[in-house]
N, C-alpha and C. Protein backbone atom coordinates (compact mmCIF):
# COMPACT_ATOMS: atom_id res chain seq x y z
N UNK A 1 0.85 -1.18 0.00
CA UNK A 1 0.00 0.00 0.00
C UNK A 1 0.90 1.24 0.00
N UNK A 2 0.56 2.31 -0.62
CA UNK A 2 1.36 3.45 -0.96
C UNK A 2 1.16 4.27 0.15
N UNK A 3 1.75 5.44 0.48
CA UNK A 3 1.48 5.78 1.17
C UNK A 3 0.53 6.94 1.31
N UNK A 4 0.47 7.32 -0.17
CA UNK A 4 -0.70 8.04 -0.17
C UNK A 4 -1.72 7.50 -0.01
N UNK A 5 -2.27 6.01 0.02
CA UNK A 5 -3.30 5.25 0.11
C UNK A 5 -3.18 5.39 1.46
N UNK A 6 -2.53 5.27 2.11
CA UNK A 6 -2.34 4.87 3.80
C UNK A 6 -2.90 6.23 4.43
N UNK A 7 -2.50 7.50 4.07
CA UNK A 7 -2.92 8.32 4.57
C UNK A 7 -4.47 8.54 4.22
N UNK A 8 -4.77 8.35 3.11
CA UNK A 8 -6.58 8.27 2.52
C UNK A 8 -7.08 7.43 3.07
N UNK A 9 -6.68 6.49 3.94
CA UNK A 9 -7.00 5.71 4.57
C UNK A 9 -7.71 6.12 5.99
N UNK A 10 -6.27 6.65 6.53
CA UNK A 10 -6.46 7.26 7.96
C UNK A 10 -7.08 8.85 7.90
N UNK A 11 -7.42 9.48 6.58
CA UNK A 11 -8.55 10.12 6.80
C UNK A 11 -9.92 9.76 6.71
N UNK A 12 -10.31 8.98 6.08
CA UNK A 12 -11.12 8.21 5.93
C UNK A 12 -11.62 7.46 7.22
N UNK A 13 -10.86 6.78 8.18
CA UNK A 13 -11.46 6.86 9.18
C UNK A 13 -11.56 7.59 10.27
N UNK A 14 -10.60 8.80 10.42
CA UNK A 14 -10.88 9.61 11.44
C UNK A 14 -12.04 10.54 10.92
N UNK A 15 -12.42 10.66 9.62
CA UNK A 15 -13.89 11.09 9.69
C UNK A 15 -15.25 9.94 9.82
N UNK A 16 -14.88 9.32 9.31
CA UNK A 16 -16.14 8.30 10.07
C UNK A 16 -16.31 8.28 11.24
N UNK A 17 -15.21 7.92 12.19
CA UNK A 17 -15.05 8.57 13.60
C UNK A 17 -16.37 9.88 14.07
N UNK A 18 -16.01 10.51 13.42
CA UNK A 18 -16.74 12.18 13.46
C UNK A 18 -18.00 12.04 12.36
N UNK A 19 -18.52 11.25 12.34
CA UNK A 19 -19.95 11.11 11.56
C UNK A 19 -20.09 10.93 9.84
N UNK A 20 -18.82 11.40 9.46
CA UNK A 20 -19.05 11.66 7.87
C UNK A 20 -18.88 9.93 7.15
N UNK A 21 -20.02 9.44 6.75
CA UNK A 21 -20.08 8.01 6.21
C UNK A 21 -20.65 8.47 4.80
N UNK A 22 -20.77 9.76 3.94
CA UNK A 22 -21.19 9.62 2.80
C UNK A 22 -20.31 9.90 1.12
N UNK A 23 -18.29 9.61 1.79
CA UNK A 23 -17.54 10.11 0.88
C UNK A 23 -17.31 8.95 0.51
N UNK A 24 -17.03 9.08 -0.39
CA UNK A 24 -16.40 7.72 -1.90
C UNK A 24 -14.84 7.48 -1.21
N UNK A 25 -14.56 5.97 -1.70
CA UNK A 25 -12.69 5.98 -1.62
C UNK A 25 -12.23 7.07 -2.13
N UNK A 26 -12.72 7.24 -3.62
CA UNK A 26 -12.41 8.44 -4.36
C UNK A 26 -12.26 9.93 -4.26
N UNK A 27 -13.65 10.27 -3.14
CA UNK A 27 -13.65 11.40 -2.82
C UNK A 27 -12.25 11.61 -1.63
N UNK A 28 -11.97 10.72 -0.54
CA UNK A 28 -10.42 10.57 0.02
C UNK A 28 -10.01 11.10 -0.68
N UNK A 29 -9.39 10.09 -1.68
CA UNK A 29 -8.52 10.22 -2.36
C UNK A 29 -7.87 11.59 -3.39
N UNK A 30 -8.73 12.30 -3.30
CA UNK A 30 -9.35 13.21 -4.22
C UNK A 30 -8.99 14.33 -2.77
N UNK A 31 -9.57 14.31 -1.74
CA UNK A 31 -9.15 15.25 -0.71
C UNK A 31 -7.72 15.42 -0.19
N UNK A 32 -7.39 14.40 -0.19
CA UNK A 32 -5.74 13.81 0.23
C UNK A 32 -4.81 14.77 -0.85
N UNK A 33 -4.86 14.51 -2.19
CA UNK A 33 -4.58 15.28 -3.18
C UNK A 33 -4.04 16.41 -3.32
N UNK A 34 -5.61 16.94 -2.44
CA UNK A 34 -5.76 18.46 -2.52
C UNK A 34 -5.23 18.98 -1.39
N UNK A 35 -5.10 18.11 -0.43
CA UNK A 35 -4.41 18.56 1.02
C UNK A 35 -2.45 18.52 0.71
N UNK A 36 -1.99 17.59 0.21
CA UNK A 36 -0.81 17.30 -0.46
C UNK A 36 -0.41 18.58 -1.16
N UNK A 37 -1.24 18.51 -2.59
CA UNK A 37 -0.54 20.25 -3.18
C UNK A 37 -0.74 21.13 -2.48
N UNK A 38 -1.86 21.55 -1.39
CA UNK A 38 -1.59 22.96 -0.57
C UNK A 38 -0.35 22.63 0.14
N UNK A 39 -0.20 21.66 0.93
CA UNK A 39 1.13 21.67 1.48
C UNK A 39 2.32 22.06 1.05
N UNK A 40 2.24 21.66 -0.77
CA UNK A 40 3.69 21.95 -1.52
C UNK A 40 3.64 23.38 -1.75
N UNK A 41 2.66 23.76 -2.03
CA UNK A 41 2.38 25.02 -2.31
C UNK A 41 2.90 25.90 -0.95
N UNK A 42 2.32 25.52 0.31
CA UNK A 42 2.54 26.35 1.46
C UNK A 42 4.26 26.32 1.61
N UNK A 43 4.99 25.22 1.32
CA UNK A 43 5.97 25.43 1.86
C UNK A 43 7.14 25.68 0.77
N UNK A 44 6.64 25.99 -0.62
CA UNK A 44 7.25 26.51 -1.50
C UNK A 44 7.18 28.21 -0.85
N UNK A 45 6.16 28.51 -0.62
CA UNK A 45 5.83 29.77 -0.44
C UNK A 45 6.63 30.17 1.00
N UNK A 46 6.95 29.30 2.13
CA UNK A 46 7.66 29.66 3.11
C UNK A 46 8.97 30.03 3.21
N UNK A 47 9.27 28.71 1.82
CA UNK A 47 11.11 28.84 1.69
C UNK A 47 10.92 30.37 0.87
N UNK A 48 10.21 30.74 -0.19
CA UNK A 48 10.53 31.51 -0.66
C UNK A 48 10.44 33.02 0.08
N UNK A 49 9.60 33.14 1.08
CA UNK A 49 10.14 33.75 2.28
C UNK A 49 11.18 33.90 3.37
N UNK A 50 11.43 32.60 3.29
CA UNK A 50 12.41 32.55 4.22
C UNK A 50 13.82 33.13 3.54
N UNK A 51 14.18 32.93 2.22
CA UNK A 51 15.16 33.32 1.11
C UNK A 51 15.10 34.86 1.37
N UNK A 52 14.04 35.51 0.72
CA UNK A 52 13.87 36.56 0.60
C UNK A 52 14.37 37.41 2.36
N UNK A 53 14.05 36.81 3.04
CA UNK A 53 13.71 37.48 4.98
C UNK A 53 16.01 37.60 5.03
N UNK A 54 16.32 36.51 4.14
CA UNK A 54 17.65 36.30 4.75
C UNK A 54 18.88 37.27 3.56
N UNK A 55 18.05 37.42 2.54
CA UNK A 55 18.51 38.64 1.80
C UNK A 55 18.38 39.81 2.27
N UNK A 56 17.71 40.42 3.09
CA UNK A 56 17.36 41.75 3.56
C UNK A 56 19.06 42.24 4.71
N UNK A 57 19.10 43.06 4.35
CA UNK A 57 20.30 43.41 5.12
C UNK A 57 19.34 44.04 6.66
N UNK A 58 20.46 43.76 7.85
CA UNK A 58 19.84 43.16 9.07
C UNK A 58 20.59 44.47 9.57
């Protein structure tokens, strides 16, 4: 199992946990995704702050 499956997994049941029984494997899978690229996105966007914060003369 991949590990992106593993994690669609363990969202998948920590919302059943919390009531939600009406998403598809797919829809997971499909959320997982979308949680994944914001992440790359967020921390593209941090380094490129962090670059910029360490160029600034201090």
């Amino acid at each position: 199992m991949s590990v992106k499956a593993m994690m669609a997994t363990i969202l998948q049941n920590q919302l059943t946990l919390r009531g939600v029984h009406s998403l598809t494997t797919s829809d997971y899978q499909e959320i997982l995704e979308l949680l994944i690229e914001q992440l790359r996105e967020l921390e593209l966007h941090l380094a490129a702050r962090e670059v910029a914060d360490n160029r600034e003369p201090h």
